[in-house]
C-alpha atoms as a PDB file:
ATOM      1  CA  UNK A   1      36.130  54.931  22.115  1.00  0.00           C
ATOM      2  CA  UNK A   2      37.296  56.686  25.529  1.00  0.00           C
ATOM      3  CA  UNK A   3      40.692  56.322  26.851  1.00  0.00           C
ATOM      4  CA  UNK A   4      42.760  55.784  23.342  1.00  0.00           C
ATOM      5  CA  UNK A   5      45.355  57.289  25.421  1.00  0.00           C
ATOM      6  CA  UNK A   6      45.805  54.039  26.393  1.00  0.00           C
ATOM      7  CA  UNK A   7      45.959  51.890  23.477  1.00  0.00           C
ATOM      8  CA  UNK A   8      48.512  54.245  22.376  1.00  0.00           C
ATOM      9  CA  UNK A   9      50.543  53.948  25.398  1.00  0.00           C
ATOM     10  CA  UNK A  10      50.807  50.177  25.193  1.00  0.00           C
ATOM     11  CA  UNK A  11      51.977  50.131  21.456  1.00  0.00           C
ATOM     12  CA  UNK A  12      55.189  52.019  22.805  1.00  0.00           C
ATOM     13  CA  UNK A  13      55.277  49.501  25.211  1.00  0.00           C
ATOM     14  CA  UNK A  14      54.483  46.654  23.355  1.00  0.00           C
ATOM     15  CA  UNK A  15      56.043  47.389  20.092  1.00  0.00           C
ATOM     16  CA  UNK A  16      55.526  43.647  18.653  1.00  0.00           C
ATOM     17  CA  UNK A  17      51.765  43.998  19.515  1.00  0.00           C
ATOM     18  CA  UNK A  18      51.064  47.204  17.861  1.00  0.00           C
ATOM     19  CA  UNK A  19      49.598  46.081  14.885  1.00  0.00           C
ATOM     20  CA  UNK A  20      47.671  44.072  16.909  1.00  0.00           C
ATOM     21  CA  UNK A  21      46.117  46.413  19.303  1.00  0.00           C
ATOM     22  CA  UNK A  22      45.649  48.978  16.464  1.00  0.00           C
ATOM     23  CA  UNK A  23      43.557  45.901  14.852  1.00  0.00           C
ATOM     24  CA  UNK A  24      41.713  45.989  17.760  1.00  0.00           C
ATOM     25  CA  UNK A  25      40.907  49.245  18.197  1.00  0.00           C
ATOM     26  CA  UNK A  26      39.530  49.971  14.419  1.00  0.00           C
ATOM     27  CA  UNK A  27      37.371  46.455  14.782  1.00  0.00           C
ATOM     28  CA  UNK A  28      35.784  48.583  17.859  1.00  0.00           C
ATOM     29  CA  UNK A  29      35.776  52.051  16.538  1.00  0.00           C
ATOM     30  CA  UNK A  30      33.581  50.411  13.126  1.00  0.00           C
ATOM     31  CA  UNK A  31      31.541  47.480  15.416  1.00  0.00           C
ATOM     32  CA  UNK A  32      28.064  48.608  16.930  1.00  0.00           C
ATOM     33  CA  UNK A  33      28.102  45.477  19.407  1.00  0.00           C
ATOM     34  CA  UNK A  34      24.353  45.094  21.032  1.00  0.00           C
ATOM     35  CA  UNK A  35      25.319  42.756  23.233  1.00  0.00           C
ATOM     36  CA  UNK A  36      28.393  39.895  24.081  1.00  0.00           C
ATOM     37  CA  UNK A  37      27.171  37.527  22.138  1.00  0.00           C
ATOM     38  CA  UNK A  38      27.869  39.690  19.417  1.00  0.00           C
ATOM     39  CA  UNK A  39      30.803  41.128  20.454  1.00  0.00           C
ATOM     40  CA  UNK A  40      32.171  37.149  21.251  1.00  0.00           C
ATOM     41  CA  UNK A  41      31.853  36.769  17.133  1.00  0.00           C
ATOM     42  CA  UNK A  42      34.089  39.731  16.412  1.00  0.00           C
ATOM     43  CA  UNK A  43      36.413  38.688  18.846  1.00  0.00           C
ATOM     44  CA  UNK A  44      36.306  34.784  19.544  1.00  0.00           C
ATOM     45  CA  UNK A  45      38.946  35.357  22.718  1.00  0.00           C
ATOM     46  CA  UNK A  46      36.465  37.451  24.447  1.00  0.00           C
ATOM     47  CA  UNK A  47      35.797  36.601  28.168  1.00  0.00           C
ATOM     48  CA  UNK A  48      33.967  38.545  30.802  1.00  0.00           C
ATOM     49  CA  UNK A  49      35.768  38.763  34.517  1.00  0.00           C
ATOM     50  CA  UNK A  50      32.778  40.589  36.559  1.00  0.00           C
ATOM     51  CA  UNK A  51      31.300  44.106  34.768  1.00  0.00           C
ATOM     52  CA  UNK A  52      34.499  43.832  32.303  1.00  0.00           C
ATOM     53  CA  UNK A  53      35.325  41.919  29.104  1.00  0.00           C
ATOM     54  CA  UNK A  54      38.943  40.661  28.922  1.00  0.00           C
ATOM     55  CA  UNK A  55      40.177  40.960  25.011  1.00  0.00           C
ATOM     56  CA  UNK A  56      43.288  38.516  24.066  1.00  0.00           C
ATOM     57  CA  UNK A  57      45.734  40.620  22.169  1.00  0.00           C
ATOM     58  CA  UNK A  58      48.381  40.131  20.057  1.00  0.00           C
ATOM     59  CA  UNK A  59      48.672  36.144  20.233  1.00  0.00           C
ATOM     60  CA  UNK A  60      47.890  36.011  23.464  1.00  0.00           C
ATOM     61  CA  UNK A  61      50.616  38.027  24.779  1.00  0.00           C
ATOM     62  CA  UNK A  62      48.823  41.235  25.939  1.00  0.00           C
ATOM     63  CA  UNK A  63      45.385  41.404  27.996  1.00  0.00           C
ATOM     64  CA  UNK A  64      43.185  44.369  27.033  1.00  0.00           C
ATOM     65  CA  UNK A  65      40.404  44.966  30.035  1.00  0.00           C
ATOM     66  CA  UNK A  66      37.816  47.318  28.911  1.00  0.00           C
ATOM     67  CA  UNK A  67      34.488  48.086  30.539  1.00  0.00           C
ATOM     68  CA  UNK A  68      31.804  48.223  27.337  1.00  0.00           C
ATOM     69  CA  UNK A  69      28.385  49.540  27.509  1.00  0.00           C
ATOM     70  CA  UNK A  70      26.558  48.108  24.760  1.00  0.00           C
ATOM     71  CA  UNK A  71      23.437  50.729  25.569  1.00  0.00           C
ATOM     72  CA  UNK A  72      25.924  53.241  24.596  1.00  0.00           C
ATOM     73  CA  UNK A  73      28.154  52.251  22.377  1.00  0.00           C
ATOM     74  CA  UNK A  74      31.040  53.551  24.821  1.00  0.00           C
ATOM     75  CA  UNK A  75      34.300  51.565  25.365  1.00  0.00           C
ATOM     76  CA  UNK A  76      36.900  52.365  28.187  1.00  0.00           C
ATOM     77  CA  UNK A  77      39.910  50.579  28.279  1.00  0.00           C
ATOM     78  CA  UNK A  78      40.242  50.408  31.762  1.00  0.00           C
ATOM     79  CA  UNK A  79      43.988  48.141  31.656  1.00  0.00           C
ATOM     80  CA  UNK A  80      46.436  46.677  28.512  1.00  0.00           C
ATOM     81  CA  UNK A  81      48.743  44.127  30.633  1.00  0.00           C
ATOM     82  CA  UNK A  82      51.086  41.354  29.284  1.00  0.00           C
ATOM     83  CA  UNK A  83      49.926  37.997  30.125  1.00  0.00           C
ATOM     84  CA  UNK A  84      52.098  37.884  32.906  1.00  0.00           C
ATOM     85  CA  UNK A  85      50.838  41.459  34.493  1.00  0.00           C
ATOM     86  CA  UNK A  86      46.833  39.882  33.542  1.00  0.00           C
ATOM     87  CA  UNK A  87      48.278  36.462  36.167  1.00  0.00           C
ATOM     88  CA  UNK A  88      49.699  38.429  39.141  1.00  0.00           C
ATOM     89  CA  UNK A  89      45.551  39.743  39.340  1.00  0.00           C
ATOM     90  CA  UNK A  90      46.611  42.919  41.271  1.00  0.00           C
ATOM     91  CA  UNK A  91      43.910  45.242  38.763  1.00  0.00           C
ATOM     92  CA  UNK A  92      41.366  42.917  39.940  1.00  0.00           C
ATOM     93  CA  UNK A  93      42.382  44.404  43.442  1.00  0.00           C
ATOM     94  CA  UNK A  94      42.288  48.199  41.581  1.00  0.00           C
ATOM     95  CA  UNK A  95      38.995  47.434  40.238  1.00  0.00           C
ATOM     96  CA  UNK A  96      37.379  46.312  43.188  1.00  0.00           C
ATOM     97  CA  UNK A  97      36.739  42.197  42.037  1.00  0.00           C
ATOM     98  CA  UNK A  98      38.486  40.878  44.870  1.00  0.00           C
END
């Protein structure tokens, strides 16, 4: 996992999602994903927006965006954003989607 840094930053943020984002990052520090399909049944709110997968966190109140290389095994958690951060769109702009 690259860019923990992050996770951790977001349960200071987010204290009422921390559980949930720790959750998330042990389920991807033990999973060896080959592909989306199989990362979709570890984590059924799984979509993919261009190269990146969009994780729903915490109840759907945080938006994890992490780019995942399956040949790899390598995870970087590119953005955590509240729902409302995810809608404005603007790291679309950052990550060159728009």
């Amino acid at each position: 996992m690259i860019t923990h840094s992050r996770i951790l930053a977001a349960q200071r943020r987010s204290p009422r999602s921390a559980a949930a984002l720790d959750y998330w990052y042990r389920l991807m520090r033990r999973g060896r994903y080959k592909n989306f399909a199989e990362l979709r049944t570890a984590f059924g709110s799984v979509d993919k927006v261009g190269p990146l997968l969009v994780f729903n966190v915490g109840g759907n109140s945080l938006r994890l965006v992490a780019a995942v290389h399956f040949n790899t095994g390598k995870v970087f958690v590119r953005h955590v954003l509240t729902h409302a951060e995810y809608s404005t769109g603007l790291w679309k702009r950052k990550e060159g989607l728009q």
